[in-house]
Protein backbone atom coordinates (compact mmCIF):
# COMPACT_ATOMS: atom_id res chain seq x y z
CA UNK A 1 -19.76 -16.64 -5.06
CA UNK A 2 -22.77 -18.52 -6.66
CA UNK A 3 -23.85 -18.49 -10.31
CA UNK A 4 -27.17 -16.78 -9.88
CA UNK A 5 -25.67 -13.62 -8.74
CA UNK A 6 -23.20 -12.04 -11.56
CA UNK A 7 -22.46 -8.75 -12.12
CA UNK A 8 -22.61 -7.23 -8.73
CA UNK A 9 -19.49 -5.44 -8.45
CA UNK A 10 -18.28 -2.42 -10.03
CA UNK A 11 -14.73 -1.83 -10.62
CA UNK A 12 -13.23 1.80 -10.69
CA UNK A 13 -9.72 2.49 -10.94
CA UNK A 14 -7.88 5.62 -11.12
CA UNK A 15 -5.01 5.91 -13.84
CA UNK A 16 -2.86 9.00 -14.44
CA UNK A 17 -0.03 8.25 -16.78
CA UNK A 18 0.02 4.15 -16.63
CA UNK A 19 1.06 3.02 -19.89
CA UNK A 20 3.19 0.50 -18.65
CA UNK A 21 0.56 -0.89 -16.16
CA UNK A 22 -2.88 -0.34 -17.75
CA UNK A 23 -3.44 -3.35 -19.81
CA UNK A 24 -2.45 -5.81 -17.46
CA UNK A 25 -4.69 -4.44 -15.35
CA UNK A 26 -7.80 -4.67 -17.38
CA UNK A 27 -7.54 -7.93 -18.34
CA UNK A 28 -6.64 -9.20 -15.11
CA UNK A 29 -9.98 -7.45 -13.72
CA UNK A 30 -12.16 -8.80 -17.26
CA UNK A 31 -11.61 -12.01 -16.24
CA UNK A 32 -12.82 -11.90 -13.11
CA UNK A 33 -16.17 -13.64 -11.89
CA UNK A 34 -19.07 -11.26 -10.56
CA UNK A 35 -17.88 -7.79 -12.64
CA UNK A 36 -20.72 -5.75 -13.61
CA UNK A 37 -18.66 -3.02 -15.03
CA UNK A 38 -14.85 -1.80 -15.02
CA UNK A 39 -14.80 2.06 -15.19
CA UNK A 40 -10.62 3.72 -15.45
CA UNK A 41 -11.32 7.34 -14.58
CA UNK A 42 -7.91 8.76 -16.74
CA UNK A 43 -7.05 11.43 -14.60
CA UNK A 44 -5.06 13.97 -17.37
CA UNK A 45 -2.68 11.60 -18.67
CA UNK A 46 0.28 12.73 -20.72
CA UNK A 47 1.66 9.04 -22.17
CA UNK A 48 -0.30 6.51 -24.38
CA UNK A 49 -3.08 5.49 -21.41
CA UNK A 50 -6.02 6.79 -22.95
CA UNK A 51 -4.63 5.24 -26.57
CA UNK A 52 -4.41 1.89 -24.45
CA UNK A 53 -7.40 2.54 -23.05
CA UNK A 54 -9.56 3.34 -26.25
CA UNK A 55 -8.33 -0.02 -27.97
CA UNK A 56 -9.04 -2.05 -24.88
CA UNK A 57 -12.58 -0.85 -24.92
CA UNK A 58 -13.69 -2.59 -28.34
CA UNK A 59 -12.44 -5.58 -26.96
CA UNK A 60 -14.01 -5.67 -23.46
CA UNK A 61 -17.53 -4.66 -23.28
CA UNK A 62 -17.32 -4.62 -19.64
CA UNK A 63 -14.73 -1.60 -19.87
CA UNK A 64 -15.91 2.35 -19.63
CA UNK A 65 -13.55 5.35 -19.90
CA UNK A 66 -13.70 8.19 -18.39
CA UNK A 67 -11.28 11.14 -18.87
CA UNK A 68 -10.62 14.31 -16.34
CA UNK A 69 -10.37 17.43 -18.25
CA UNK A 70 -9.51 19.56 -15.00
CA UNK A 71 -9.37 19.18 -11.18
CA UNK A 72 -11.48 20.82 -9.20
CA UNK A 73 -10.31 23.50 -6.21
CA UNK A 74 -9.75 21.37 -2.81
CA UNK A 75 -9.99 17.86 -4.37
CA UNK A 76 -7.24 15.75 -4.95
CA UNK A 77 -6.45 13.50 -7.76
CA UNK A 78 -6.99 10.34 -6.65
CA UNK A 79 -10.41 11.16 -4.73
CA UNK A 80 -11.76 13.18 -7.57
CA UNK A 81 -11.38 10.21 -9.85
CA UNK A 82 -13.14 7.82 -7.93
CA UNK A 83 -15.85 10.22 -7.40
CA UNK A 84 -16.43 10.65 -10.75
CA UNK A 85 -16.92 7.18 -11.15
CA UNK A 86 -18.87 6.06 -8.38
CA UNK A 87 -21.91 8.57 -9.88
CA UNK A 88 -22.37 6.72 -12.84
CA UNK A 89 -21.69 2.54 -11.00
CA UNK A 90 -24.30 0.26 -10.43
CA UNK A 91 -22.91 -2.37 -8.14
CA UNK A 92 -23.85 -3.09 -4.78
CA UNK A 93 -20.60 -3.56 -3.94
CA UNK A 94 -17.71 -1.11 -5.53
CA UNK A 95 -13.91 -2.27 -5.52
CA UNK A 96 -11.44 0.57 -5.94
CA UNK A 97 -8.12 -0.53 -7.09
CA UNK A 98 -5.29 0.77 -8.12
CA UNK A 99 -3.69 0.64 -11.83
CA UNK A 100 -0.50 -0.95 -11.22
CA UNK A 101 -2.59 -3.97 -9.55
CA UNK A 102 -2.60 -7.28 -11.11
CA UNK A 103 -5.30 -9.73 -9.87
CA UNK A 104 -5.27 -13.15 -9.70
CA UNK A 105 -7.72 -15.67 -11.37
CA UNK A 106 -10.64 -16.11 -9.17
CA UNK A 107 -9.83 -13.63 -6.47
CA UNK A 108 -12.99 -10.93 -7.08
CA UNK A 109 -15.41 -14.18 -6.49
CA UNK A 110 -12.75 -15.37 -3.54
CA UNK A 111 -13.10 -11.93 -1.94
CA UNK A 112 -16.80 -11.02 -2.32
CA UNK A 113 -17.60 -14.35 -0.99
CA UNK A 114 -14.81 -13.77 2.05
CA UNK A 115 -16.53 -10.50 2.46
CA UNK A 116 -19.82 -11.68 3.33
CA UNK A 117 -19.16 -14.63 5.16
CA UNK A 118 -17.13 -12.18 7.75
CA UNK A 119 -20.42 -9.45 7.09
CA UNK A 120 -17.48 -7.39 6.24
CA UNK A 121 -18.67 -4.04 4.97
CA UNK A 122 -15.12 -2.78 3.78
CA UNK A 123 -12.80 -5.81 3.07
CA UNK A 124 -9.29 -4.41 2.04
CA UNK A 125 -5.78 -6.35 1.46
CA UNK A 126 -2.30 -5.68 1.47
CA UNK A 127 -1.16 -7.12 -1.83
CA UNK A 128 1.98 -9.25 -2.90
CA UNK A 129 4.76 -7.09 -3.77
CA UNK A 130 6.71 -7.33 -6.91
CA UNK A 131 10.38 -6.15 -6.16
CA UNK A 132 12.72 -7.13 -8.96
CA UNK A 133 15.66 -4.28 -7.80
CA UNK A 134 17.49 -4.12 -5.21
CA UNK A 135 16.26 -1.46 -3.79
CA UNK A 136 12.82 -2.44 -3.61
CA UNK A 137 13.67 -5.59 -2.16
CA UNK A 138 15.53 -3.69 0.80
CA UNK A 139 12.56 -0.89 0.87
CA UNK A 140 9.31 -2.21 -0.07
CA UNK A 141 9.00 -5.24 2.06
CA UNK A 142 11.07 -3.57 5.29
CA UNK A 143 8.25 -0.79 5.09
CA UNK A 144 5.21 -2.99 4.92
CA UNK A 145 6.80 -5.13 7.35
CA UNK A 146 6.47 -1.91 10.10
CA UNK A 147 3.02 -0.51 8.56
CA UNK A 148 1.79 -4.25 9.84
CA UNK A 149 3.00 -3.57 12.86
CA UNK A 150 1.37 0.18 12.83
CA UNK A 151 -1.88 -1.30 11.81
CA UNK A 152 -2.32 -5.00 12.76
CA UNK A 153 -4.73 -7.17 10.29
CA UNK A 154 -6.33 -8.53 13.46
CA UNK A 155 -7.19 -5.42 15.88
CA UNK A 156 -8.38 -3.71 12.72
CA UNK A 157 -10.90 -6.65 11.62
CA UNK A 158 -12.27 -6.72 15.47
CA UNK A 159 -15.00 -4.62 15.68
CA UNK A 160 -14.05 -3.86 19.70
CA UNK A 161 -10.96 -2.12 18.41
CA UNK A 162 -11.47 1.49 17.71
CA UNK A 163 -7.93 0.77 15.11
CA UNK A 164 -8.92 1.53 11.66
CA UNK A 165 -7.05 1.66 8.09
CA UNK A 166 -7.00 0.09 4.55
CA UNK A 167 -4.83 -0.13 1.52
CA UNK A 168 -5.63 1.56 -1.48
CA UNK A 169 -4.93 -0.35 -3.83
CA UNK A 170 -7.29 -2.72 -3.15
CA UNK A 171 -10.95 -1.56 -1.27
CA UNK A 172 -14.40 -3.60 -1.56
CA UNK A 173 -16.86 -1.85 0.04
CA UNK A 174 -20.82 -2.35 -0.24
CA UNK A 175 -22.20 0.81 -1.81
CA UNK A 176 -24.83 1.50 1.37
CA UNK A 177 -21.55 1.98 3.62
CA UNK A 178 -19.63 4.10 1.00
CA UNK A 179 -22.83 6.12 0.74
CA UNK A 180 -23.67 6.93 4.12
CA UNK A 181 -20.06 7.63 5.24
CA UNK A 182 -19.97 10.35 2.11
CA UNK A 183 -18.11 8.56 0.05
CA UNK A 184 -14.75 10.26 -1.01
CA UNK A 185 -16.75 13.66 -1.35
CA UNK A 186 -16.32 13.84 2.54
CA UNK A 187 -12.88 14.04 2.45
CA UNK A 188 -11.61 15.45 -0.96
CA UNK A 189 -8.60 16.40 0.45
CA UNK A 190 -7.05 13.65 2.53
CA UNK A 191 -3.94 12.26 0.90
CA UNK A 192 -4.24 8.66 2.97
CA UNK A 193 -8.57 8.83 1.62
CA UNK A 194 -7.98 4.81 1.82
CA UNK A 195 -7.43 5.09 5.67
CA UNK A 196 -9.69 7.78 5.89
CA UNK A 197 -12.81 5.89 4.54
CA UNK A 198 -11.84 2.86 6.84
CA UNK A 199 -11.76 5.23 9.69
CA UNK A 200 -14.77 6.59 8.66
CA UNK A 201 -16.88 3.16 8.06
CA UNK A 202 -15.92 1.91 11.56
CA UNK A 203 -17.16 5.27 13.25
CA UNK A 204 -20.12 4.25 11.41
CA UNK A 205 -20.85 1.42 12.97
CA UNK A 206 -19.64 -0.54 10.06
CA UNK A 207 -17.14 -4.04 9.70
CA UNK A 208 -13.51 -3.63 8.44
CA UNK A 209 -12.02 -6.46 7.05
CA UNK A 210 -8.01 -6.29 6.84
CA UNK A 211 -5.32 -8.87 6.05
CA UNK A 212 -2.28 -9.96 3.93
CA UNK A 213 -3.32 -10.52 0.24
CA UNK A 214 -0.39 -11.84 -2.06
CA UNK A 215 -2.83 -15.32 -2.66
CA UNK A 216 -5.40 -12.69 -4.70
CA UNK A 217 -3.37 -9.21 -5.64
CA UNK A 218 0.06 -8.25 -6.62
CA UNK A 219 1.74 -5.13 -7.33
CA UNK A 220 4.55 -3.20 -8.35
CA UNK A 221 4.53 0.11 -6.82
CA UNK A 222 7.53 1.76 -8.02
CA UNK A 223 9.54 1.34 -11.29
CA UNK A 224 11.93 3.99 -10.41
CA UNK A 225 14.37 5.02 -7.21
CA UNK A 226 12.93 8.48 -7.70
CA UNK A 227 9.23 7.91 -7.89
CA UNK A 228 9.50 5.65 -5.46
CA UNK A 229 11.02 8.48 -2.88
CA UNK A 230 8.39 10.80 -3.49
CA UNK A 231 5.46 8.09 -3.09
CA UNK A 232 6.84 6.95 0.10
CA UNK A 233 7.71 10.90 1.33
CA UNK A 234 4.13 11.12 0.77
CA UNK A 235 2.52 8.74 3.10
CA UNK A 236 4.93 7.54 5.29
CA UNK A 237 4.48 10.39 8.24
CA UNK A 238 0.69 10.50 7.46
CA UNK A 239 0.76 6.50 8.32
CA UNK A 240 2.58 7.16 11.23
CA UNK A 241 -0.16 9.03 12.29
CA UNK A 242 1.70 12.40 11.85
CA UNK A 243 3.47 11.40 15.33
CA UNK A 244 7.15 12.33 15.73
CA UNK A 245 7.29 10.06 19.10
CA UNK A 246 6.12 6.88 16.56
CA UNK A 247 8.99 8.38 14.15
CA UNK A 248 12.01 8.69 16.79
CA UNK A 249 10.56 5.33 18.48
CA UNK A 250 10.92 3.25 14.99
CA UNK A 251 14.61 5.26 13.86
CA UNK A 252 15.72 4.19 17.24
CA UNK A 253 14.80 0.49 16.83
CA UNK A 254 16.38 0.72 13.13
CA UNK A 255 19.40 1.86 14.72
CA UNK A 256 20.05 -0.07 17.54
CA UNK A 257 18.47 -3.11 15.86
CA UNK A 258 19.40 -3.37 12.56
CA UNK A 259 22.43 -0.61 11.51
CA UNK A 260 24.77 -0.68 14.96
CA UNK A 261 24.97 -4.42 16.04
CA UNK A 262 26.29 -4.80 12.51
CA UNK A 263 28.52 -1.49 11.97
CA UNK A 264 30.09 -3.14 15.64
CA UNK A 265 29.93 -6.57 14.46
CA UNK A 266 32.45 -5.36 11.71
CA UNK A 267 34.59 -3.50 14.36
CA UNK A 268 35.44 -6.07 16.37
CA UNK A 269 36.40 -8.35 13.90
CA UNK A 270 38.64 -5.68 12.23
CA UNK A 271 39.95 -5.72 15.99
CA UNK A 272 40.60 -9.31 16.60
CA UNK A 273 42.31 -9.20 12.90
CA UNK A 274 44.92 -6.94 14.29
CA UNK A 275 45.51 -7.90 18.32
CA UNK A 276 44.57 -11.14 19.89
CA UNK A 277 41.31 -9.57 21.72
CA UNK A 278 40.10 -10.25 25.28
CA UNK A 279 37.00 -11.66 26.97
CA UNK A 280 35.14 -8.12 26.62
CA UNK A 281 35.81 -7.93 22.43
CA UNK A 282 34.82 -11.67 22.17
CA UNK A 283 31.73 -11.08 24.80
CA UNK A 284 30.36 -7.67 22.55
CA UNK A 285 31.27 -9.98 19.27
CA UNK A 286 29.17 -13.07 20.10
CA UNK A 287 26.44 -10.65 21.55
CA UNK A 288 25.99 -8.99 18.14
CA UNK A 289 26.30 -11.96 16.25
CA UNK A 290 23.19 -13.09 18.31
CA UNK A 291 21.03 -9.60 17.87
CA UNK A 292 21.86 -10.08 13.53
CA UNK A 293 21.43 -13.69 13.60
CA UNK A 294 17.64 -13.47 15.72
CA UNK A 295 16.67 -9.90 14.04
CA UNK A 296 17.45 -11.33 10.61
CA UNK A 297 15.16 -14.74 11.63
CA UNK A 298 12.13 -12.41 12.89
CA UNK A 299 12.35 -10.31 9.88
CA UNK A 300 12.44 -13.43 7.66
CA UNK A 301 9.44 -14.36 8.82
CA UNK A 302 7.53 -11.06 9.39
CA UNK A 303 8.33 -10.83 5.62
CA UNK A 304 7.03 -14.41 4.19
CA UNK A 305 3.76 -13.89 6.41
CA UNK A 306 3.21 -10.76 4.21
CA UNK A 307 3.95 -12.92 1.34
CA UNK A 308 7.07 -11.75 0.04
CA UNK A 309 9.99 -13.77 -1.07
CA UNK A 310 12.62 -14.92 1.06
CA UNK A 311 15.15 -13.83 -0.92
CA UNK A 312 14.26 -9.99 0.47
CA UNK A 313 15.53 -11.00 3.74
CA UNK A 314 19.50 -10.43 3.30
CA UNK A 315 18.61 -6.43 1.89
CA UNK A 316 17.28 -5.53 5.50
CA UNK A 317 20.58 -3.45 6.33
CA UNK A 318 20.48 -1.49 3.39
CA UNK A 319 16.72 -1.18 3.32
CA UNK A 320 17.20 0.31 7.11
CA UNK A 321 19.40 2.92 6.17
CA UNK A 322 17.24 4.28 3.12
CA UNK A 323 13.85 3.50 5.27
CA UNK A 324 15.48 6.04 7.83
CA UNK A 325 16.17 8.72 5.34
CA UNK A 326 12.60 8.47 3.70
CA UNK A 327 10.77 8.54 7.54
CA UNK A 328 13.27 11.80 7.99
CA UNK A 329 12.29 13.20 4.58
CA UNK A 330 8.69 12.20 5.01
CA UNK A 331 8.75 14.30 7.89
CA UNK A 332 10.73 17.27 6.78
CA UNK A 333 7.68 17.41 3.70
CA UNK A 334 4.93 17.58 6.39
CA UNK A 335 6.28 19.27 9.04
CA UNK A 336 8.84 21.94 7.46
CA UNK A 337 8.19 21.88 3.57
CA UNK A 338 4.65 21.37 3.85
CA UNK A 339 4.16 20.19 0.97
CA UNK A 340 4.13 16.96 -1.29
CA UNK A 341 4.78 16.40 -4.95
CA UNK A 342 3.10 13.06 -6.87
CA UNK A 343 2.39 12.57 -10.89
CA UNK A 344 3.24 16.01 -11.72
CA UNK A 345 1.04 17.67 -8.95
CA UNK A 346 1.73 19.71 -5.65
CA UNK A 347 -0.16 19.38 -2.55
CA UNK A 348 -0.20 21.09 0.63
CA UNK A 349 0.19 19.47 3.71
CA UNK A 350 -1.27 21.55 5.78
């Protein structure tokens, strides 16, 4: 992005409860070339956020706080924060991020520039993942591995293709387009709003943007097993497109593909431990040696082109087994429970 035109992006982030996170992000996003303003909408936090928050803000003069005293009936969280915000900005292009984001030097100017070369009215990434556990390296990169697959970066950048999404966590979209599609006013009470408004831009005749973005972002969604169950119970059937056939279709595949070639790889081992074997034990042996050896090769590099470490690759078993139990949970919250729980708050699914 040039010199002559600073300042032409406003930032607004949701936080609720984001102690750990909230710093980090601020000063990642003060940095940052071309930010007219940085407004964290805290949305009823019970930790030290707005504390952070208040000492941040006579350090960066960029920074503006907002706080939510009460939620309004039929909005959700999320939507209701950014709303608030987006009154008061005065980009002409808004970026809507989430609080446990981290960005990179240079990526806002990177972006923005990206973004209007393509005449990209909604440009949106999927950012690096941080995944020190072990069970977000077996989770985490297995799930965004089959969301790219869901939603392809390139059918939902071509304008021909009526396929449409976008990641919350990072969204730069020119204020016109946010305006005339409603903004998140329009649709209050979508859990997914992120694929929502990039459904709704496209219908609208405008350009979606998509594609991997570990080079600008990073993240770390989940610090705990148990938050991380209930974020992914959350989404994962609404990203499915609420389709049990795209369920079934993907817990067959994780099956067949990744949890019985090795559960019979084991077998027959066990079984030419104890007896000398035959043709048919050594056939079915070499056969799923082949399926774990080429599944674990595709995987490996489904994973680094989403910018993930390689070292995520040998988790894949164990990430298929929990992956199946959160897609069957997801599910059973949507379909049976109907409902969903997230930072303290129940929503309806239906």
């Amino acid at each position: 992005m040039s010199q002559e035109r600073p300042g032409r992006v406003s930032v607004i982030v949701p936080a609720r409860n984001e102690e750990a996170n909230i710093e980090r992000l601020v000063r990642s996003l003060a940095g940052q070339q071309g930010v007219r303003e940085i407004f964290i909408v805290d949305d009823q936090s019970e930790d030290r956020t707005w504390e952070i928050l208040e000492a941040l803000k006579a350090e960066i003069p960029l920074l503006s706080v907002r706080h939510i005293d009460s939620l309004p009936e039929g909005w959700l969280g999320k939507a209701y924060a950014l709303t608030v915000a987006t009154r008061e900005a005065a980009g002409d292009w808004l970026l809507f991020t989430d609080a446990d984001t981290e960005h990179l030097p240079g990526s806002l100017a990177a972006l923005l520039e990206l973004a209007e070369r393509e005449g990209a009215d909604l440009l949106s990434l999927s950012p690096g993942q941080i995944t020190p556990t072990w069970w977000e390296k077996a989770v985490i990169p297995l799930v965004y591995v089959n969301l790219a697959r869901l939603y392809r970066f390139e059918e939902i950048s071509d304008p021909r293709s009526s396929a449409a999404a976008a990641n919350g966590q990072y969204l730069l979209i020119r204020r016109e387009m946010y305006a005339r599609v409603g903004g998140h006013q329009a649709f209050r009470n979508e859990i997914l709003e992120d694929v929502e408004l990039a459904k709704r831009v496209k219908r609208a005749g405008g350009k979606l943007f998509f594609l991997p973005g570990a080079a600008w972002v990073r993240t770390r969604m989940y610090r705990t097993f148990p938050e991380m169950w209930r974020g992914w119970s959350k989404n994962l059937f609404l990203l499915y497109g609420r389709s049990l056939a795209k369920v079934f279709k993907t817990l067959l595949e994780l099956c067949a593909m990744d949890l019985l070639p090795g559960f019979l790889l084991i077998v027959l081992f066990m079984w030419l431990l104890s007896t000398r074997g035959n043709v048919i034990v050594w056939c079915g042996l070499l056969g799923c040696v082949l399926i774990v050896m080429v599944r674990h090769a595709r995987y490996l590099q489904a994973v680094t082109r989403l910018g993930f470490h390689s070292n995520v690759a040998p988790w894949r078993v164990e990430g298929a087994v929990i992956f199946s139990m959160l897609l069957i949970n997801s599910v059973i919250a949507h379909r049976l429970s109907h409902h969903v729980d997230w930072k303290g708050r129940r929503y309806s699914t239906l």
